[in-house]
Protein backbone atom coordinates (compact mmCIF):
# COMPACT_ATOMS: atom_id res chain seq x y z
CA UNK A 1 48.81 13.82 87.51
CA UNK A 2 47.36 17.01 86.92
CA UNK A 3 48.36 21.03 87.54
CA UNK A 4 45.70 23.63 87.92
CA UNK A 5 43.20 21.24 86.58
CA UNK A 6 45.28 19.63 83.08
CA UNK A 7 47.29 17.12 82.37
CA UNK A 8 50.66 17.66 83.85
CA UNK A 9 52.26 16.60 80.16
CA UNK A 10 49.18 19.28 78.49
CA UNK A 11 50.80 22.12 81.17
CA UNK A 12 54.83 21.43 80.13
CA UNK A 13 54.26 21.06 76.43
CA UNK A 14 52.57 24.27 76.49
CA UNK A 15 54.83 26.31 78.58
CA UNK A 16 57.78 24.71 76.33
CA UNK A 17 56.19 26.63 73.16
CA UNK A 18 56.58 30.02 74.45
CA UNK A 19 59.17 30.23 77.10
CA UNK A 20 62.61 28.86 77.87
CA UNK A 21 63.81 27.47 81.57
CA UNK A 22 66.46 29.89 82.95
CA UNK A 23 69.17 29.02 85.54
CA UNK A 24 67.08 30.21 88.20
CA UNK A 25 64.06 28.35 87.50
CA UNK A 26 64.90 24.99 85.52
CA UNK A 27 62.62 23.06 83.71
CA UNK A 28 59.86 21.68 85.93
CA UNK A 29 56.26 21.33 86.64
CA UNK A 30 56.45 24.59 89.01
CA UNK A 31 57.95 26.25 85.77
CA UNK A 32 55.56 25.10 83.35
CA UNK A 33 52.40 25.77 85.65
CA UNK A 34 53.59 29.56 86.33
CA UNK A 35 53.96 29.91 82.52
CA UNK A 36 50.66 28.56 82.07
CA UNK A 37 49.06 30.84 85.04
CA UNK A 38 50.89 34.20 84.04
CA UNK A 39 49.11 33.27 80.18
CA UNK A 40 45.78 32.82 82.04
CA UNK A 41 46.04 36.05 84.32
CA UNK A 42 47.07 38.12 81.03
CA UNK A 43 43.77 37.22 79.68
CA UNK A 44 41.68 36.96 83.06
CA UNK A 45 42.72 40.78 84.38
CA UNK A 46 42.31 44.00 82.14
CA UNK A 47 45.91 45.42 82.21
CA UNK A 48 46.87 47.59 85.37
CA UNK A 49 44.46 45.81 87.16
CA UNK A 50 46.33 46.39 90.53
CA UNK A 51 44.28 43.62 92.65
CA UNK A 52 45.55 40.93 89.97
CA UNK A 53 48.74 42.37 90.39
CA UNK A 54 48.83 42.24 94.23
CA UNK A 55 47.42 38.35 93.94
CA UNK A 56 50.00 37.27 91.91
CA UNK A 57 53.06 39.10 93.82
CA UNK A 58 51.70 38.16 96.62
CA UNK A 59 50.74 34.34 96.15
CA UNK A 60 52.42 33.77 93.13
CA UNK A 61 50.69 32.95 89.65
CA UNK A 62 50.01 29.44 90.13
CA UNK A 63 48.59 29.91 93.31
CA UNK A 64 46.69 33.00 93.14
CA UNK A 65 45.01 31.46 89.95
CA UNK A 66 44.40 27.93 92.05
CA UNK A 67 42.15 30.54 94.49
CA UNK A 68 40.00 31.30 91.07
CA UNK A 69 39.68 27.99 90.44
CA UNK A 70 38.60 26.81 93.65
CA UNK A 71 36.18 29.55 93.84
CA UNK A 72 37.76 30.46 96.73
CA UNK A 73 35.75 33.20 99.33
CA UNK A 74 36.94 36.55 99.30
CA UNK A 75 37.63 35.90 103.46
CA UNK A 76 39.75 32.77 102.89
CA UNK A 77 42.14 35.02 100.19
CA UNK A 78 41.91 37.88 102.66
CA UNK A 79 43.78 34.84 105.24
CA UNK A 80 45.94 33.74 102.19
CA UNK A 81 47.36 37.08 101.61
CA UNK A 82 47.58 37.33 105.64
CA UNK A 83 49.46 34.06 105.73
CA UNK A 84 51.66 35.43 103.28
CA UNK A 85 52.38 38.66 104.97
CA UNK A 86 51.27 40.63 102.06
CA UNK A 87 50.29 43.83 102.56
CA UNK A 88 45.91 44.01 103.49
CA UNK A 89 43.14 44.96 100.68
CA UNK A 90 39.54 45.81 101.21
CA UNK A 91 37.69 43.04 100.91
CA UNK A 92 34.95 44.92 99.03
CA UNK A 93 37.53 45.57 96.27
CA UNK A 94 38.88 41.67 96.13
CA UNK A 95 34.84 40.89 95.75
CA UNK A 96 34.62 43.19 93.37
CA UNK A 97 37.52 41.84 91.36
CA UNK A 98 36.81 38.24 91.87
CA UNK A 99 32.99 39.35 89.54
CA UNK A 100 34.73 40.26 86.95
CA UNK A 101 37.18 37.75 86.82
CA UNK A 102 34.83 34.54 87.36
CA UNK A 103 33.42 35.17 83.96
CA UNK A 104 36.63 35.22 81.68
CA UNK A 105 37.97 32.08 83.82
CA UNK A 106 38.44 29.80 80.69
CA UNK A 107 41.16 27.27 80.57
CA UNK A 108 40.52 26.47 77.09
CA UNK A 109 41.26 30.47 76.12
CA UNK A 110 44.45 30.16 77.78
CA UNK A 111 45.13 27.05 75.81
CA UNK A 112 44.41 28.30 72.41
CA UNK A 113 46.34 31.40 72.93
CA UNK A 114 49.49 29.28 74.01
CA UNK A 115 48.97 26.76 71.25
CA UNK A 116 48.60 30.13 69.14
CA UNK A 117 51.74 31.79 70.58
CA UNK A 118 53.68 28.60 69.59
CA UNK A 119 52.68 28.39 66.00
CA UNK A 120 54.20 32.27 65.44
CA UNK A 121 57.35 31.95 67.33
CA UNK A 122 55.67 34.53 70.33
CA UNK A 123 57.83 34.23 73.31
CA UNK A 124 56.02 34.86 77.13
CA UNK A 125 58.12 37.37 78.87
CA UNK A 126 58.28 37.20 82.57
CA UNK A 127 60.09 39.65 85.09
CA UNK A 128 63.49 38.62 85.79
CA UNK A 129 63.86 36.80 81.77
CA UNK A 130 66.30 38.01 79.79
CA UNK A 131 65.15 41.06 77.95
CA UNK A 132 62.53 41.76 80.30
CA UNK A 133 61.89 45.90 80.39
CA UNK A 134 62.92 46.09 83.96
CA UNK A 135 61.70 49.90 83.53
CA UNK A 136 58.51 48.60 83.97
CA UNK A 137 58.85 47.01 87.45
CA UNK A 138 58.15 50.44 88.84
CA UNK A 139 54.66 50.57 87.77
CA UNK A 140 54.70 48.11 91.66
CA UNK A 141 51.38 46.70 91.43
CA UNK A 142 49.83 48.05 87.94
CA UNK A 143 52.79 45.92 86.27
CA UNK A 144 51.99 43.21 83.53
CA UNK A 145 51.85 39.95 84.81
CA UNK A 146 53.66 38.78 81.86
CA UNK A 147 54.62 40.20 78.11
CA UNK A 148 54.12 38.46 74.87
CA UNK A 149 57.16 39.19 72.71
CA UNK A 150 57.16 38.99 68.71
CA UNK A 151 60.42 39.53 67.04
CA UNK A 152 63.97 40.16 68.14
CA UNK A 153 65.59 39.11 71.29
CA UNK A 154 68.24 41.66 70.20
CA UNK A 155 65.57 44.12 70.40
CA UNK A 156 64.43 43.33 74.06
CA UNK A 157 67.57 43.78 75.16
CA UNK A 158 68.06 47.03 73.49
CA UNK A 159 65.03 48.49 75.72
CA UNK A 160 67.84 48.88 78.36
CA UNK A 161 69.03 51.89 76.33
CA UNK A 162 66.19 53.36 74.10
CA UNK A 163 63.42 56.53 73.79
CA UNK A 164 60.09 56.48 73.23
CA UNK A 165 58.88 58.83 70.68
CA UNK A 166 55.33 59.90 70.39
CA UNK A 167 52.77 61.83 69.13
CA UNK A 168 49.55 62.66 67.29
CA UNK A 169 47.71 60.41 64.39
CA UNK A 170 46.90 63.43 62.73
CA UNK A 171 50.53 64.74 62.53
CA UNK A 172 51.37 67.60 59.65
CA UNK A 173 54.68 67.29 57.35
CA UNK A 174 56.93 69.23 60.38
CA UNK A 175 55.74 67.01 62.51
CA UNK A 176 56.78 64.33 60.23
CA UNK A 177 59.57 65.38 59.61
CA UNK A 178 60.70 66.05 62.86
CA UNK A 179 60.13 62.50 63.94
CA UNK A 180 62.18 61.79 61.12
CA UNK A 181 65.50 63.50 61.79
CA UNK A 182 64.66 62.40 65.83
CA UNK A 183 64.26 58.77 65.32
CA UNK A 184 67.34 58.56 62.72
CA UNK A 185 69.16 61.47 64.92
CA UNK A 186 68.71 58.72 67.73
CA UNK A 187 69.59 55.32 66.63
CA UNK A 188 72.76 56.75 65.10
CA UNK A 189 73.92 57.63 68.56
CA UNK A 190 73.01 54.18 69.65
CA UNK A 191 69.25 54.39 70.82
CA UNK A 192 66.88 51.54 69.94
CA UNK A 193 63.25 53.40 69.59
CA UNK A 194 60.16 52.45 71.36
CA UNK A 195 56.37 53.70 70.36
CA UNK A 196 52.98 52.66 69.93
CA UNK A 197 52.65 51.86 66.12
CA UNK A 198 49.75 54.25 65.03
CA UNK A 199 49.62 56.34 61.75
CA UNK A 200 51.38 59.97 62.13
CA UNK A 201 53.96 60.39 64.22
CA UNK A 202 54.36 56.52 66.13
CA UNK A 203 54.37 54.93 62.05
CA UNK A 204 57.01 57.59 61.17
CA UNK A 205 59.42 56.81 64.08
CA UNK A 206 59.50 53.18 63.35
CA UNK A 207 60.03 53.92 59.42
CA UNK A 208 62.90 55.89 60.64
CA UNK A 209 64.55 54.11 62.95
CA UNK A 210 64.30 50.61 60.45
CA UNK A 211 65.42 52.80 57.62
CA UNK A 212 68.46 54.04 59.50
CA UNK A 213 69.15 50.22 60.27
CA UNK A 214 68.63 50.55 64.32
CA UNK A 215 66.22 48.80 66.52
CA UNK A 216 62.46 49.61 67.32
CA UNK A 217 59.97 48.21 69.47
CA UNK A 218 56.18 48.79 69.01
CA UNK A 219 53.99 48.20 71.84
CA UNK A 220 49.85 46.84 71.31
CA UNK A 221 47.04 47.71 72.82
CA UNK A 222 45.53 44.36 71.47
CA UNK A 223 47.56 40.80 70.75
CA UNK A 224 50.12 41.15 68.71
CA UNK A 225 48.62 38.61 66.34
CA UNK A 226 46.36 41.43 65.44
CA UNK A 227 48.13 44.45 64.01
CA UNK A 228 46.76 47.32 64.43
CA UNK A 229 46.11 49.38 62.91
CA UNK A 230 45.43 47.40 59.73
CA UNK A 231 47.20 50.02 57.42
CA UNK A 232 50.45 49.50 59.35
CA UNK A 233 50.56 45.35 58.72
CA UNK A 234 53.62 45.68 56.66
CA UNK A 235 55.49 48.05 59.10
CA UNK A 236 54.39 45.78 62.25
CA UNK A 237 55.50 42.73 60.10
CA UNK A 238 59.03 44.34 59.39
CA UNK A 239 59.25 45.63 63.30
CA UNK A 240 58.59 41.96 64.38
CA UNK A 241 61.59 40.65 61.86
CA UNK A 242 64.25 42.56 63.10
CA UNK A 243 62.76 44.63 66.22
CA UNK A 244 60.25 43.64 68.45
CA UNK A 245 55.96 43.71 69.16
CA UNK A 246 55.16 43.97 72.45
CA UNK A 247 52.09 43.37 74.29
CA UNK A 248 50.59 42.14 78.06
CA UNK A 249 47.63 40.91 76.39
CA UNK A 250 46.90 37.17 74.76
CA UNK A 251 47.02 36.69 71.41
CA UNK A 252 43.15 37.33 69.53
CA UNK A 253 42.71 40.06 72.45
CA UNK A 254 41.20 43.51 70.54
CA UNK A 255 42.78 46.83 71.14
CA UNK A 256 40.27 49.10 73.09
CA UNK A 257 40.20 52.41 73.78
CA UNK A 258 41.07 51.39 77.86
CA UNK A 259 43.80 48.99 76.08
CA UNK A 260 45.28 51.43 74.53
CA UNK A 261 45.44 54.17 77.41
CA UNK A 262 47.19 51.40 79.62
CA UNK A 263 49.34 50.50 76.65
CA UNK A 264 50.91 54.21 77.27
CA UNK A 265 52.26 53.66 80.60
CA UNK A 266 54.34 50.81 79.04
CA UNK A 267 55.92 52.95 76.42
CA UNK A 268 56.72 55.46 78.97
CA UNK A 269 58.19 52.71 82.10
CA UNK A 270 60.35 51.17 79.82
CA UNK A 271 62.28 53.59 78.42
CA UNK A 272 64.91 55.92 79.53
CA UNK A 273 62.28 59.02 78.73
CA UNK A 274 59.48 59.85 76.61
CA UNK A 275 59.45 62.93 73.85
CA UNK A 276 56.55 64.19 72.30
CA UNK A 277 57.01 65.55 69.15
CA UNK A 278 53.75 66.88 68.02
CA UNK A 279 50.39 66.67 69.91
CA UNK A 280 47.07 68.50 70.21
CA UNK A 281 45.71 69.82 73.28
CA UNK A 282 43.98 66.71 74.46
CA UNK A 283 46.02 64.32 72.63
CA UNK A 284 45.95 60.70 73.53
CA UNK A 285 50.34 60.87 73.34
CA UNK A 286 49.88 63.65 76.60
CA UNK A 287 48.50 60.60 78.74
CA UNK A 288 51.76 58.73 77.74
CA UNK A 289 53.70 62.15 78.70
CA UNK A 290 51.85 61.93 81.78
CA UNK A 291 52.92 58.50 83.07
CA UNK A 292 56.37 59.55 82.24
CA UNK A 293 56.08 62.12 84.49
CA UNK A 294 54.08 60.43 87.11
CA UNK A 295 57.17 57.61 86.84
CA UNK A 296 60.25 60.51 87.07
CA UNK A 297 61.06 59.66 83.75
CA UNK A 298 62.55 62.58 81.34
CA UNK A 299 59.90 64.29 79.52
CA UNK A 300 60.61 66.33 76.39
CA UNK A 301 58.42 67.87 74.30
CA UNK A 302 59.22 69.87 71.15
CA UNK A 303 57.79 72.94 69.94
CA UNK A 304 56.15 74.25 66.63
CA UNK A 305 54.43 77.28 65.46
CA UNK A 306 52.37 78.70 67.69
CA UNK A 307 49.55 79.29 65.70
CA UNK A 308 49.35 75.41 64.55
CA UNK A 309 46.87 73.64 66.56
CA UNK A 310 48.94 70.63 66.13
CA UNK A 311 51.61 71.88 68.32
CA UNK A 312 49.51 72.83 71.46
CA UNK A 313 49.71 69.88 73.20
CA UNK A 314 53.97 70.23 73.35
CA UNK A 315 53.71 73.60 74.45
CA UNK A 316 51.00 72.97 77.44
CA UNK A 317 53.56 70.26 78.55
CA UNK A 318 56.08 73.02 78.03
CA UNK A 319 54.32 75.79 80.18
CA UNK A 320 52.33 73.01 82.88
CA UNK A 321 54.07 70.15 82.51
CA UNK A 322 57.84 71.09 83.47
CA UNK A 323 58.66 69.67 80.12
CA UNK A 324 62.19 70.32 78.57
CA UNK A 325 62.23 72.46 75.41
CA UNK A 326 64.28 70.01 72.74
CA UNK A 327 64.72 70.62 68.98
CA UNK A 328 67.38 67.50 67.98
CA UNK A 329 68.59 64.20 68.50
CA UNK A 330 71.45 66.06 71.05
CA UNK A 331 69.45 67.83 73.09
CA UNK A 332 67.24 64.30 73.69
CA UNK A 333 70.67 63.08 74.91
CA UNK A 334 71.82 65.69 76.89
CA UNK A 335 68.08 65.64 78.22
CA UNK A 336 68.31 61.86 79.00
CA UNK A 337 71.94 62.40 80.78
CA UNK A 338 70.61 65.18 83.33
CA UNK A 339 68.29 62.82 84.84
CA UNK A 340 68.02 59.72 86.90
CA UNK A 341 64.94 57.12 85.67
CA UNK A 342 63.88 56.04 89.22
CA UNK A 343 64.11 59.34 91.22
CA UNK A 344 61.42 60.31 93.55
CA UNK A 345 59.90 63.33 91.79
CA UNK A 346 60.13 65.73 88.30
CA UNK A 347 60.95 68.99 89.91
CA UNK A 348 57.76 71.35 89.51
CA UNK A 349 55.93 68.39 88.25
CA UNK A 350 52.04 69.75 88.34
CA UNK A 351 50.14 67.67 85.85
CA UNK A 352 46.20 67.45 86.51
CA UNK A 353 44.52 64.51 88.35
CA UNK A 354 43.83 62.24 85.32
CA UNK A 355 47.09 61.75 84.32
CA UNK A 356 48.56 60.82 87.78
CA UNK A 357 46.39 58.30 88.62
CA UNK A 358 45.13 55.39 86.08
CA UNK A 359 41.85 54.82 87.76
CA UNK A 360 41.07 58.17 86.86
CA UNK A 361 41.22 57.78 83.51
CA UNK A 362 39.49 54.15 83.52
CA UNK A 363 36.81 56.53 84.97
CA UNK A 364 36.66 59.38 82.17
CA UNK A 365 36.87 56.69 79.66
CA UNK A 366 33.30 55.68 80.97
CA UNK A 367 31.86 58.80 80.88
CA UNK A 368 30.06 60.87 78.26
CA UNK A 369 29.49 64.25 77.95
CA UNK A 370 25.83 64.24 76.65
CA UNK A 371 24.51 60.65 78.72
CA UNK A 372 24.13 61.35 82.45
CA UNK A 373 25.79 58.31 84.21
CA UNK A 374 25.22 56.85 87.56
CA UNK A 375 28.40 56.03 89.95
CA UNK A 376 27.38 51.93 89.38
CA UNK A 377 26.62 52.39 85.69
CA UNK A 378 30.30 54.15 85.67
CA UNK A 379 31.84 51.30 88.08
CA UNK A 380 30.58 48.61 85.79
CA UNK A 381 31.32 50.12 82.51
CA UNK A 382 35.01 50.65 84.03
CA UNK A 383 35.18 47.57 85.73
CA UNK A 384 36.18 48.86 89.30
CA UNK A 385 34.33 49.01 92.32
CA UNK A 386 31.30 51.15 93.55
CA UNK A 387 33.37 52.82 96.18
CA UNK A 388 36.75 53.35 94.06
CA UNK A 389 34.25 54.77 91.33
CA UNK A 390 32.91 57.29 93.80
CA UNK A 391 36.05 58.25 94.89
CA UNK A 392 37.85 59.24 91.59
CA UNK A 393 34.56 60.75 90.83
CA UNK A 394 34.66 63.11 93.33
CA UNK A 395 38.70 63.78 92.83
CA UNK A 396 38.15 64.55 89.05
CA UNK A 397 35.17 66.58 89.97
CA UNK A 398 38.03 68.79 92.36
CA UNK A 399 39.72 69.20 89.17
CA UNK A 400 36.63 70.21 87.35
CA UNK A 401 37.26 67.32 84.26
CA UNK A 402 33.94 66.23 85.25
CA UNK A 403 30.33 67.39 86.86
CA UNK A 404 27.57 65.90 88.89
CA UNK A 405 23.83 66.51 87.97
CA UNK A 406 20.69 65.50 89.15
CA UNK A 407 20.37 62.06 87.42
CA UNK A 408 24.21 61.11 87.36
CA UNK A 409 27.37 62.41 86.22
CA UNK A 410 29.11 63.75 82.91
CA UNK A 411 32.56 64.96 81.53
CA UNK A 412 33.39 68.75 81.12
């Protein structure tokens, strides 16, 4: 017998190496082939992709990766979704995604990452498993289809009460040290502490948080077989003994600049609130501030000299972003207390176009300030569709992040 193509005994043995049957889905060939389709989609669909997302909630993993298989028309899955009462898509957009899924539809990839996954003790995360960020169900559509764990359970389960702390690469000795006294401040009050593993401020919050004996979580923008960035090997290693490494991509999967943008919105959905401790005006941690926002999570930012270039980036979220004002470990708590994760809107909450809305920044990613790009060149260097393309272009264009000349478009 056969699932999705393999042996039925190929499918089982391979979902037995990274994931355990749970009372609500025992042991079985419908188990084992949704294990081995959620490791598929993580490598098939670029992470957010909301179409993927819609297939599988819609259809289910198995079955939404059977359509890919069977080459199915973009009319029958338009009467699949129907059938299942999902809600409608435009059928430009499922053609569209279906072109740039066809060509990374390789069983053997998802093979060799299980097989991979097995060999380090890497454990597939679905939603509903044990220690499953349930934070991050409210990214609805843009949600991983799975999570590849490395380290702790005890750590997973701490992401029910944690913080993510962030900031710039290039942080100064305040910021530092700030981080410092935040992350230790933090777990001593019971806080596990989740952020994105890069030099500066991410590398010092970890170092903190393992130092004061609490848990940390790191989350990749690439497999976690691949630390990254190199420098930080031993810190990742020591997070994924006695903490966690997190990512919705397969193992061998490079971090990219895209990767690493949608790696931000995890940081920010599973955790109780976000706190910036030192960024630049256009520093990467704001987009992470900005999906906080954009998800009602608290946002906290804390402030520095004014003259240090370092700090601009907290105090625009201070004076634009409706950002609270915090200078210790207490104030994070009393800032985490006075607000409800889940509720429908940040009061005053203003933040410009790019952060709100990740298509948007799929689309700046593919732009250039000195090459002129066409709205297709743009589409197929972000991998979205002609007429999605268009749209955000002229949206970001409103904002005035980008402009439109004769022979195609640029940033500001």
């Amino acid at each position: 017998m056969t699932t999705l193509g393999l042996e039925d005994s190929l499918v089982l043995a391979l979902a037995r190496g990274v994931a355990d049957p749970g009372p609500d889905m025992p042991e079985s060939l419908d188990w084992a082939a949704d294990i081995f389709a959620r490791a598929s989609w993580t490598g098939i669909a670029e992470p957010g992709d909301a179409m993927a997302g819609h297939l599988v909630a819609s259809l289910g993993a198995a079955a939404a990766l059977a359509c890919l298989v069977e080459a199915h028309s973009v009319t029958r899955l338009v009467q699949s979704l129907a059938a299942a009462k999902a809600e409608s898509v435009d059928p430009r957009e499922l053609e569209a995604a279906l072109a740039r899924w066809h060509p990374r539809l390789l069983s053997d990839a998802a093979i060799l990452s299980l097989r991979q996954a097995a060999r380090l003790s890497v454990r597939m995360l679905r939603a509903g498993d044990r220690g499953w960020p349930t934070g991050i169900d409210d990214l609805g559509v843009h949600a991983p289809i799975a999570l590849w764990a490395r380290g702790s359970e005890a750590a997973l389960v701490g992401l029910s009460r944690s913080v993510a702390l962030v900031g710039a690469r290039a942080a100064t000795g305040y910021g530092e040290h700030m981080a410092l006294e935040f992350s230790a401040g933090l777990v001593d009050r019971g806080y596990a502490i989740v952020s994105g593993a890069a030099y500066g401020i991410d590398g010092m919050a970890h170092r903190a948080a393992l130092a004061s004996g609490g848990l940390t979580v790191a989350f990749l923008a690439g497999g976690v077989d691949r630390f990254y960035p190199s420098g930080h090997d031993a810190l990742l290693a020591r997070i994924s003994e006695v903490g966690v490494v997190l990512s919705e991509l397969p193992l061998g999967s490079p971090p990219t600049k895209w990767r690493f943008l949608q790696r931000n919105r995890l940081i920010a959905a599973s955790t109780l609130g976000t706190v910036v401790i030192e960024a630049g005006h256009r520093s990467g941690s704001l987009n992470t501030a900005g999906h906080a926002a954009a998800l009602a999570r608290p946002l906290g930012a804390v402030p520095g000299p004014v003259t240090s270039p370092a700090s601009a980036g907290c105090h625009r979220l201070l004076r634009e972003f409706n950002a609270v004002c915090v200078t210790s470990a207490d104030e994070v708590v009393e800032l985490l207390g006075s607000m409800t994760p889940g509720a429908d809107s940040m009061p005053g909450l203003t933040e410009p176009l790019e952060l709100r809305v990740p298509e948007m920044i799929r689309v700046l990613d593919a732009l250039s300030k000195r090459s002129k790009r066409t709205a297709p060149d743009v589409a197929r260097r972000s991998g979205m569709s002609v007429p999605i393309t268009e749209a955000m272009l002229g949206l970001l264009q409103l904002d005035g992040a980008v402009k439109q000349g004769d022979e195609g478009w640029t940033k500001n």
